[in-house]
C-alpha atoms as a PDB file:
ATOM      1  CA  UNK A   1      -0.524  -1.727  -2.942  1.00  0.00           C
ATOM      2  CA  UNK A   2       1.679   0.158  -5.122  1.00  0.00           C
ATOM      3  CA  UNK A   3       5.474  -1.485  -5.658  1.00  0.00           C
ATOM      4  CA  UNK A   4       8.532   0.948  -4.376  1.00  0.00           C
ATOM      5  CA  UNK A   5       9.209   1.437  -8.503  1.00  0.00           C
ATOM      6  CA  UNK A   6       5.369   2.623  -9.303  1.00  0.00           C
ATOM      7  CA  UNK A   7       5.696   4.294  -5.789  1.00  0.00           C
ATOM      8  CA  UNK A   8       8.818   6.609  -6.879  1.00  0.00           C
ATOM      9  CA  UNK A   9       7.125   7.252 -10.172  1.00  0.00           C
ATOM     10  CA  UNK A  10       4.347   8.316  -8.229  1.00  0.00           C
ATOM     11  CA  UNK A  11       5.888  10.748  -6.518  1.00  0.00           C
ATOM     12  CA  UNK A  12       8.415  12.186  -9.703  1.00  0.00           C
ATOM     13  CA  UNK A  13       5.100  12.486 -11.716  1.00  0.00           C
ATOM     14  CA  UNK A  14       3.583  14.547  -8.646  1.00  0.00           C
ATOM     15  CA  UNK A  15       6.935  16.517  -8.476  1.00  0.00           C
ATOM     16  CA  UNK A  16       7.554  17.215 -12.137  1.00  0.00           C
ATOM     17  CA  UNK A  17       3.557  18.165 -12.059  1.00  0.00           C
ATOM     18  CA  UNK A  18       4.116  20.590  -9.329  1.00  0.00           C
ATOM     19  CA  UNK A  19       7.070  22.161 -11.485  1.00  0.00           C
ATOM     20  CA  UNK A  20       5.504  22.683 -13.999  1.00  0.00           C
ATOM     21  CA  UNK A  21       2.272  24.283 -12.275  1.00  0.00           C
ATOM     22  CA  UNK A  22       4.954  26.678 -10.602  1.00  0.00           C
ATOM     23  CA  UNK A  23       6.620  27.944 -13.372  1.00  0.00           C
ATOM     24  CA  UNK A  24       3.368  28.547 -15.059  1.00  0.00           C
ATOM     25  CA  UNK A  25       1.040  30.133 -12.381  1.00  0.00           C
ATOM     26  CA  UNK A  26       4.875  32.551 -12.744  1.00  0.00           C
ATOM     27  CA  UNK A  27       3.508  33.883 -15.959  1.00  0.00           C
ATOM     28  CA  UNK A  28      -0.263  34.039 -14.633  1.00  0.00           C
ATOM     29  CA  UNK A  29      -1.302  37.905 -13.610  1.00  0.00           C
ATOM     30  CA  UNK A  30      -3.216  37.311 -10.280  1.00  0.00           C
ATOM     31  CA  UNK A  31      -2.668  34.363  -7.262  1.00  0.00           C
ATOM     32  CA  UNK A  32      -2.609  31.196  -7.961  1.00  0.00           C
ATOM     33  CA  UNK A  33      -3.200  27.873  -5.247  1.00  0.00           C
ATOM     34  CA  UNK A  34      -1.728  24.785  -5.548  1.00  0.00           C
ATOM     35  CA  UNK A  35      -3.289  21.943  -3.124  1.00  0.00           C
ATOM     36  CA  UNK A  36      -1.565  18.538  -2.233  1.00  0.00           C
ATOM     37  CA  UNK A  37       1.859  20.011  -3.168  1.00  0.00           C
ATOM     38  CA  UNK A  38       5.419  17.369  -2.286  1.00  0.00           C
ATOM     39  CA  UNK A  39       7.242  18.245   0.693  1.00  0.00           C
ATOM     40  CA  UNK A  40       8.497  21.951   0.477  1.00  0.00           C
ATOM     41  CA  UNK A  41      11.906  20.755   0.566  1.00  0.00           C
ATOM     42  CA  UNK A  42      12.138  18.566  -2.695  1.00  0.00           C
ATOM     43  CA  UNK A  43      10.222  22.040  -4.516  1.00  0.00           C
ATOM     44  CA  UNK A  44      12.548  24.698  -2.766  1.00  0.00           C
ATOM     45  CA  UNK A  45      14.853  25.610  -4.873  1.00  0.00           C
ATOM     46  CA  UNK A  46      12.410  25.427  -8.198  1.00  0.00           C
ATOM     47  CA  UNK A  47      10.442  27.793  -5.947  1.00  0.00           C
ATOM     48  CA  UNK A  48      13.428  30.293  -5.343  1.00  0.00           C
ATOM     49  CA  UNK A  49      14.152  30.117  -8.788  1.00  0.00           C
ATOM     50  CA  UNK A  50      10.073  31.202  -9.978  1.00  0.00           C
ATOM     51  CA  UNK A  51      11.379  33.619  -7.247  1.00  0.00           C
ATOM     52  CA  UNK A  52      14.097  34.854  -8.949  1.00  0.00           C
ATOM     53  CA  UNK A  53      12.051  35.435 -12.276  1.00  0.00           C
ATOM     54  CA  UNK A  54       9.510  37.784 -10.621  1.00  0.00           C
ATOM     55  CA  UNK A  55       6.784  36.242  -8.704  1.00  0.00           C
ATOM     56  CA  UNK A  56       5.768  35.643  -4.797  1.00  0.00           C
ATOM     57  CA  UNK A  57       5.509  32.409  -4.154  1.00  0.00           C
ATOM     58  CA  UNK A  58       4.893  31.519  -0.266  1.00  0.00           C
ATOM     59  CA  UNK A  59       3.977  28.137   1.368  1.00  0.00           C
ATOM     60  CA  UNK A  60       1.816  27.583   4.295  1.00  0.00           C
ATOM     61  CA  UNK A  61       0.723  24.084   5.306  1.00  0.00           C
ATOM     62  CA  UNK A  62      -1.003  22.271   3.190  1.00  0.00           C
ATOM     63  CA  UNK A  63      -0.658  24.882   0.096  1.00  0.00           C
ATOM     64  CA  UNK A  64       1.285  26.677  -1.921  1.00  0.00           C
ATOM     65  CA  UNK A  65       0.515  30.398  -3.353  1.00  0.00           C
ATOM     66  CA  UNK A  66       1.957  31.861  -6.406  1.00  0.00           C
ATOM     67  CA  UNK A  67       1.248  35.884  -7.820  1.00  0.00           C
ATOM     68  CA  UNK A  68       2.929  35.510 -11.077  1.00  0.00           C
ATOM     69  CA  UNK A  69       4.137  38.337 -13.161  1.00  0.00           C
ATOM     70  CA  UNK A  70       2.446  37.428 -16.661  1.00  0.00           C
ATOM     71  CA  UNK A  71       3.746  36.358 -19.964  1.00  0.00           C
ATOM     72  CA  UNK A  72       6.356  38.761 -20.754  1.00  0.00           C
ATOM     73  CA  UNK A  73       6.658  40.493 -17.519  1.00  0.00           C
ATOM     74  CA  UNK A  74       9.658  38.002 -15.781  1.00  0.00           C
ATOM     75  CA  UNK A  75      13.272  39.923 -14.594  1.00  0.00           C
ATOM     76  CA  UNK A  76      16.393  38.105 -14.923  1.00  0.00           C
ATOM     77  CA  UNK A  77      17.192  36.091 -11.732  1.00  0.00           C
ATOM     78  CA  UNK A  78      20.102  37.306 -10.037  1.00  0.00           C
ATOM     79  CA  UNK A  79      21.967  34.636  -9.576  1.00  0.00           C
ATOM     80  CA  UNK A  80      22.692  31.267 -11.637  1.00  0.00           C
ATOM     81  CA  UNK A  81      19.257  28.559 -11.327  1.00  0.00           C
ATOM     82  CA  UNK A  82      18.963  24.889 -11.693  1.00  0.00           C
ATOM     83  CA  UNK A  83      21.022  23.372  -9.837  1.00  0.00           C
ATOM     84  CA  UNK A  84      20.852  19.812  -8.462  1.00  0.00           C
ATOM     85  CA  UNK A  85      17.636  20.103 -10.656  1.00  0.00           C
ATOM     86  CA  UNK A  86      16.708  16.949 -12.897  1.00  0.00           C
ATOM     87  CA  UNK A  87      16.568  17.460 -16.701  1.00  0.00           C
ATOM     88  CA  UNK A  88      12.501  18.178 -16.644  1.00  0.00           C
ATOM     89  CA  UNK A  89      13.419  21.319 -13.805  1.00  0.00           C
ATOM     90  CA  UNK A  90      15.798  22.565 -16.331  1.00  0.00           C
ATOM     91  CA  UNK A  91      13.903  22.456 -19.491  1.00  0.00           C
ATOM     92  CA  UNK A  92      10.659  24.376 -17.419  1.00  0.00           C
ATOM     93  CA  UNK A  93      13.359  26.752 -16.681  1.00  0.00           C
ATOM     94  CA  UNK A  94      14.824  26.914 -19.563  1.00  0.00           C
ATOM     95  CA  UNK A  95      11.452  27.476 -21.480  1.00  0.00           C
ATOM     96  CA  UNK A  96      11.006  30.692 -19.011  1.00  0.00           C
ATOM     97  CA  UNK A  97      14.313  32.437 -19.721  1.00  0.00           C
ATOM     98  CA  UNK A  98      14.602  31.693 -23.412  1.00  0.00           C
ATOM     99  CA  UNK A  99      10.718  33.157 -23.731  1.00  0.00           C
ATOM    100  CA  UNK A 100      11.736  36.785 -22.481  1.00  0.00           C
ATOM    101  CA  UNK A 101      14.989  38.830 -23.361  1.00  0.00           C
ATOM    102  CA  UNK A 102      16.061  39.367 -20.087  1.00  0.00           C
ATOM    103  CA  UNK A 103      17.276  35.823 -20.360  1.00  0.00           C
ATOM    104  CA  UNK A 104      18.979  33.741 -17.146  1.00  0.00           C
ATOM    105  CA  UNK A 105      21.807  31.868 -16.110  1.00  0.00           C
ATOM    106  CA  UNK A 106      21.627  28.154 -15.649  1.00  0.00           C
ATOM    107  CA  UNK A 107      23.551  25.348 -14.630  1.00  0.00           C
ATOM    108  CA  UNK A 108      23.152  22.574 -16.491  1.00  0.00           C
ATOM    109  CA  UNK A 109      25.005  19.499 -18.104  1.00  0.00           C
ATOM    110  CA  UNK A 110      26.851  20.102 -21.509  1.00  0.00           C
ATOM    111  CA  UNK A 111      24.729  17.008 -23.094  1.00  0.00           C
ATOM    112  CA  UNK A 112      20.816  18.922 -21.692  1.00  0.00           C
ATOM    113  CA  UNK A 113      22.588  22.376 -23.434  1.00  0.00           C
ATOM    114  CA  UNK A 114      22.880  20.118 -26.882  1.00  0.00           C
ATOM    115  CA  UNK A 115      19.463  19.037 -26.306  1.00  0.00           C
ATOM    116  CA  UNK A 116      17.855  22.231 -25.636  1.00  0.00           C
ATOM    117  CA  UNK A 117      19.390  24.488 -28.243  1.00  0.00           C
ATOM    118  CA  UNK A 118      17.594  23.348 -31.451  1.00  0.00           C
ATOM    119  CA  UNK A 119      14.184  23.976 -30.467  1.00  0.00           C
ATOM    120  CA  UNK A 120      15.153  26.752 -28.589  1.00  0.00           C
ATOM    121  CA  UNK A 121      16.994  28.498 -31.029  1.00  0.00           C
ATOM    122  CA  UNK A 122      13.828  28.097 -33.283  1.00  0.00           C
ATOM    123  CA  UNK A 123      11.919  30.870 -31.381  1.00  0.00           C
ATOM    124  CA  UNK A 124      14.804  33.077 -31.682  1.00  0.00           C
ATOM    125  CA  UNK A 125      16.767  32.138 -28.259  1.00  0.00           C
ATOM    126  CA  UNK A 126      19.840  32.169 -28.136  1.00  0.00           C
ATOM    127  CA  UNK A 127      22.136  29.293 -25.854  1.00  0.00           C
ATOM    128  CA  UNK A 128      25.743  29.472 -24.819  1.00  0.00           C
ATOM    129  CA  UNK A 129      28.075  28.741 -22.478  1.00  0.00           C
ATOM    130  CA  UNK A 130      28.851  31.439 -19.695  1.00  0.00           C
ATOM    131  CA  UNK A 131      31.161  29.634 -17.294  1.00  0.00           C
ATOM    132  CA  UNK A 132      32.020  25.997 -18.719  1.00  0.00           C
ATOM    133  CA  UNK A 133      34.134  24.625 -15.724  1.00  0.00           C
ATOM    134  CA  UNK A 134      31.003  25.421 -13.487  1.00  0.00           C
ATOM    135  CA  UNK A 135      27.996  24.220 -15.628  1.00  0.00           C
ATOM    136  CA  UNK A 136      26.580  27.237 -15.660  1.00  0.00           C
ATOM    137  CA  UNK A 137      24.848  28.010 -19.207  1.00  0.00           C
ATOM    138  CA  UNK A 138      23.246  31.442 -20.254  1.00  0.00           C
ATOM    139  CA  UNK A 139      19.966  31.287 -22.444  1.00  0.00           C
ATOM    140  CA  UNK A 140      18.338  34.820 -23.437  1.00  0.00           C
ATOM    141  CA  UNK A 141      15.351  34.847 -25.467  1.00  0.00           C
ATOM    142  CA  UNK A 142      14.678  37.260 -28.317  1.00  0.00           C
ATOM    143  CA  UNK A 143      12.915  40.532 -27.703  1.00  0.00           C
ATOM    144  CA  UNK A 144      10.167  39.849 -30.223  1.00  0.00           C
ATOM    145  CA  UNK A 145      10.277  35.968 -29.984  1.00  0.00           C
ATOM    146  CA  UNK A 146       9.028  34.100 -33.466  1.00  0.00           C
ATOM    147  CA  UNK A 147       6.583  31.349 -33.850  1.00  0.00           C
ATOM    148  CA  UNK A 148       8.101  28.019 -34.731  1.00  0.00           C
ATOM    149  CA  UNK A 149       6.994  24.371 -36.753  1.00  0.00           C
ATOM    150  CA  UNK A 150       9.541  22.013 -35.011  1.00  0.00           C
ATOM    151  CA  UNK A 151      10.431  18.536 -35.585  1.00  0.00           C
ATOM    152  CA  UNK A 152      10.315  15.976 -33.807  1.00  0.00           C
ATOM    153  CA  UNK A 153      11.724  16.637 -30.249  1.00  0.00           C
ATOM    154  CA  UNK A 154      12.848  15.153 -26.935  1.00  0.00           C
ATOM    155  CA  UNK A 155      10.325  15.362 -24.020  1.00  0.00           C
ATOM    156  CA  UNK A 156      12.588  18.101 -22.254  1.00  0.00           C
ATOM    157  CA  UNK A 157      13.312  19.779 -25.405  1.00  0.00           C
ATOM    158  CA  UNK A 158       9.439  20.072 -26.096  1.00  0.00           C
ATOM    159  CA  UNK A 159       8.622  21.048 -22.653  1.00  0.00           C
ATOM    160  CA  UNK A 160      11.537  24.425 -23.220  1.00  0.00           C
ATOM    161  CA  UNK A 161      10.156  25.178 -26.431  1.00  0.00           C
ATOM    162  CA  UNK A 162       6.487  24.905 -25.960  1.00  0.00           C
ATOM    163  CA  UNK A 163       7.130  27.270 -22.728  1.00  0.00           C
ATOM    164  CA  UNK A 164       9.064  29.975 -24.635  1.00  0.00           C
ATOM    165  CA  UNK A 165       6.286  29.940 -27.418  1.00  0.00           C
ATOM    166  CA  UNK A 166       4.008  30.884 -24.836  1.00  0.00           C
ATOM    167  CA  UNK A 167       5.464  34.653 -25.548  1.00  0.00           C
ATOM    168  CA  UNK A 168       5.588  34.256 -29.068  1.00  0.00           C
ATOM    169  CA  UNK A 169       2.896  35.247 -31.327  1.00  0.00           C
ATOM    170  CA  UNK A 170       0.836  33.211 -33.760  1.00  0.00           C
ATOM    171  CA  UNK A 171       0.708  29.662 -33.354  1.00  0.00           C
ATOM    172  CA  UNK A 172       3.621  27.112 -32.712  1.00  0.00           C
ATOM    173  CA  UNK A 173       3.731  23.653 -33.384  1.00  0.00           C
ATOM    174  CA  UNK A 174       6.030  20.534 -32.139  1.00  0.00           C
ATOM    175  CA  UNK A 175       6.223  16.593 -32.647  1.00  0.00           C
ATOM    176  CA  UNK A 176       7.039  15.113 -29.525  1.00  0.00           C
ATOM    177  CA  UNK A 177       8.924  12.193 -29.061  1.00  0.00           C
ATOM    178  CA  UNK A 178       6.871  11.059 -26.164  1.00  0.00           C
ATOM    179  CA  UNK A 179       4.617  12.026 -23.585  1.00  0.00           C
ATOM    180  CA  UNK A 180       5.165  15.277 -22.167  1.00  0.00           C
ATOM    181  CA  UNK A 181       6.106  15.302 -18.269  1.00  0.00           C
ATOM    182  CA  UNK A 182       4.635  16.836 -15.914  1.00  0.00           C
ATOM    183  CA  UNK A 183       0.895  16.862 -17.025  1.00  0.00           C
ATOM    184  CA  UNK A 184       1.767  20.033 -19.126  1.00  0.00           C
ATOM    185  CA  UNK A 185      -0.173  19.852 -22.113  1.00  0.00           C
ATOM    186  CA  UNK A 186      -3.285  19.634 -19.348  1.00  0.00           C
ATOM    187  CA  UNK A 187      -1.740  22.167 -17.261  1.00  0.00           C
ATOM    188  CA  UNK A 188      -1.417  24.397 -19.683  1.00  0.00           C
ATOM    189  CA  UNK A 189      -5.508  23.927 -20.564  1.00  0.00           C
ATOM    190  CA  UNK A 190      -6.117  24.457 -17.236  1.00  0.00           C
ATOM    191  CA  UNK A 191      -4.586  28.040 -17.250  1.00  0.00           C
ATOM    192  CA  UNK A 192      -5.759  29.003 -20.265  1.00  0.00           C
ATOM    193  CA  UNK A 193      -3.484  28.322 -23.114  1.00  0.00           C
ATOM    194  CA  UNK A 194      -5.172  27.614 -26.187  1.00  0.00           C
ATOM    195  CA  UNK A 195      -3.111  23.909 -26.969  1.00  0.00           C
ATOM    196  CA  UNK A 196      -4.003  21.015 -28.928  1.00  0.00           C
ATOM    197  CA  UNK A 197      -2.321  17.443 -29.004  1.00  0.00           C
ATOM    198  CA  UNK A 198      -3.045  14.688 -32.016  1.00  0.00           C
ATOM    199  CA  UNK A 199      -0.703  11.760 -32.515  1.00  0.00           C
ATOM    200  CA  UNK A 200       2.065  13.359 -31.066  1.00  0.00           C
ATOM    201  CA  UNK A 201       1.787  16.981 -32.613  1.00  0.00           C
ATOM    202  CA  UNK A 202       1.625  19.413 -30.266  1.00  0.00           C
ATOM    203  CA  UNK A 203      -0.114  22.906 -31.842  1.00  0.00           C
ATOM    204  CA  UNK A 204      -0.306  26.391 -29.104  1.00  0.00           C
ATOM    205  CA  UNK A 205      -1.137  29.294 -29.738  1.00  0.00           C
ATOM    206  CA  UNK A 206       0.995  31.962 -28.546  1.00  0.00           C
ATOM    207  CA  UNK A 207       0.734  35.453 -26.202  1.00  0.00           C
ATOM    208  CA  UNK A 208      -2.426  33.911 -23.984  1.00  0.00           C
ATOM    209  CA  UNK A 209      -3.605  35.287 -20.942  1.00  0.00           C
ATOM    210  CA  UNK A 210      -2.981  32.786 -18.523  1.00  0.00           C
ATOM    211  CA  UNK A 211      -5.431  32.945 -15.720  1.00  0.00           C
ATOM    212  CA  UNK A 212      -4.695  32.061 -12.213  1.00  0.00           C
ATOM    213  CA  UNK A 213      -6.355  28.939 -10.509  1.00  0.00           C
ATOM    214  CA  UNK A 214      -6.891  26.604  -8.072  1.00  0.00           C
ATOM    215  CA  UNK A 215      -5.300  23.269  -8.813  1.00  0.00           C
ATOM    216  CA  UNK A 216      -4.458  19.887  -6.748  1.00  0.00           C
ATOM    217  CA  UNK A 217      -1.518  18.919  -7.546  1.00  0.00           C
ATOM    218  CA  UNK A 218      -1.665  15.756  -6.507  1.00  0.00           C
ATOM    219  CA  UNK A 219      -4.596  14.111  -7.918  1.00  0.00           C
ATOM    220  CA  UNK A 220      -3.996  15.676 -11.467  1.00  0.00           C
ATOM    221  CA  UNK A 221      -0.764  13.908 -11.363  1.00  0.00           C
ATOM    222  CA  UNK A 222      -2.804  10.335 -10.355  1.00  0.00           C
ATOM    223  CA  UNK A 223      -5.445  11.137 -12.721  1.00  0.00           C
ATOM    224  CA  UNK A 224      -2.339  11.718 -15.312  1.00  0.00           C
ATOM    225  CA  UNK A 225      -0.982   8.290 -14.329  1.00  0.00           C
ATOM    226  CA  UNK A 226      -4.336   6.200 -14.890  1.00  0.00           C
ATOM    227  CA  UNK A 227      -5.167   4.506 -17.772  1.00  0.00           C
ATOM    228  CA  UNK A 228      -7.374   6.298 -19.708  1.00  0.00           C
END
């Protein structure tokens, strides 16, 4: 029997996993189904925010459905996203705004803004503060967003950077600092990104077609959590 410590990371892993598939069945053309999903309630407001970028998303028991927009085809979200989101939430979200010029608002901690920036700014985003008293950050991405060789980066700062490469063309490349969260280097096979990981280095190539799927949510994020 699992301990209440491998328990909760358990159930983060299957939560960051389910992130991660949300914000990319967003850039998906076509509906996407997501099986063995966490309670709606701990996903709502990551859902309202893939909302607020452009795509239906609508739960019925047992599964989730996404239409996504496609790469290059989100609208701003209305209204500022993130919060009471942990750092992984933001980056995902981050990655979408800073990969299309419409950009979003954000809230988010002064020391995740540091973190972000670099990479980010690497594709040609751009990362300030809007509203400093409230947290609230505004990231735009570039309207022809560049390919970038990075460094070595923080798991959140690779997850926002590999995301907004996804719009840029050519081939980007990344050294991460540690396993990615979120079973995204998988996720993103599984949708059709061309992405390749070797010691570390993290190598996508940009402008894909995503295709939608059917995924389980939960046992890629057990599978993810075996020993290999």
């Amino acid at each position: 029997m699992a301990s209440g410590i491998q328990g909760e990371e358990a159930a983060s892993a299957a939560l960051w996993t389910a992130k991660a598939a949300l914000a990319l069945a967003t850039l998906t053309v076509g509906e996407t189904t997501l099986l063995g999903m966490p309670r709606a309630q701990a996903l709502e407001a990551f859902a309202d925010a893939c909302r607020g970028f452009g795509a239906q998303v609508r739960t019925d028991p047992g599964q989730t459905s996404v239409r996504g927009v496609g790469i290059g085809g989100l609208v701003r979200p209305a209204s500022p996203i993130g919060r009471g989101e942990d750092d992984f939430a933001i980056a995902v979200l981050a990655g979408l705004a800073a990969g299309q010029d419409a950009g979003a608002a954000l809230v988010m901690s002064d020391a995740v803004a540091r973190e972000l920036a670099p990479g980010l700014a690497l594709t040609g985003a751009t990362i300030r503060a809007a509203a400093p008293v409230d947290g609230i950050v505004e990231i735009a991405g570039a309207r022809d967003p560049l390919p970038a060789s990075h460094g070595l980066l923080s798991p959140a700062a690779a997850t926002a950077a590999l995301l907004a490469a996804l719009n840029a063309p050519g081939t980007s490349s990344l050294q991460a600092a540690a396993a990615l969260p979120g079973s995204l280097a998988g996720l993103l096979r599984l949708f059709g990104a061309g992405v390749h990981v070797e010691a570390g280095r993290v190598t996508l190539r940009g402008r894909p077609e995503l295709r939608p799927t059917r995924l389980d949510i939960d046992g890629l994020a057990a599978a993810a959590g075996r020993p290999s």
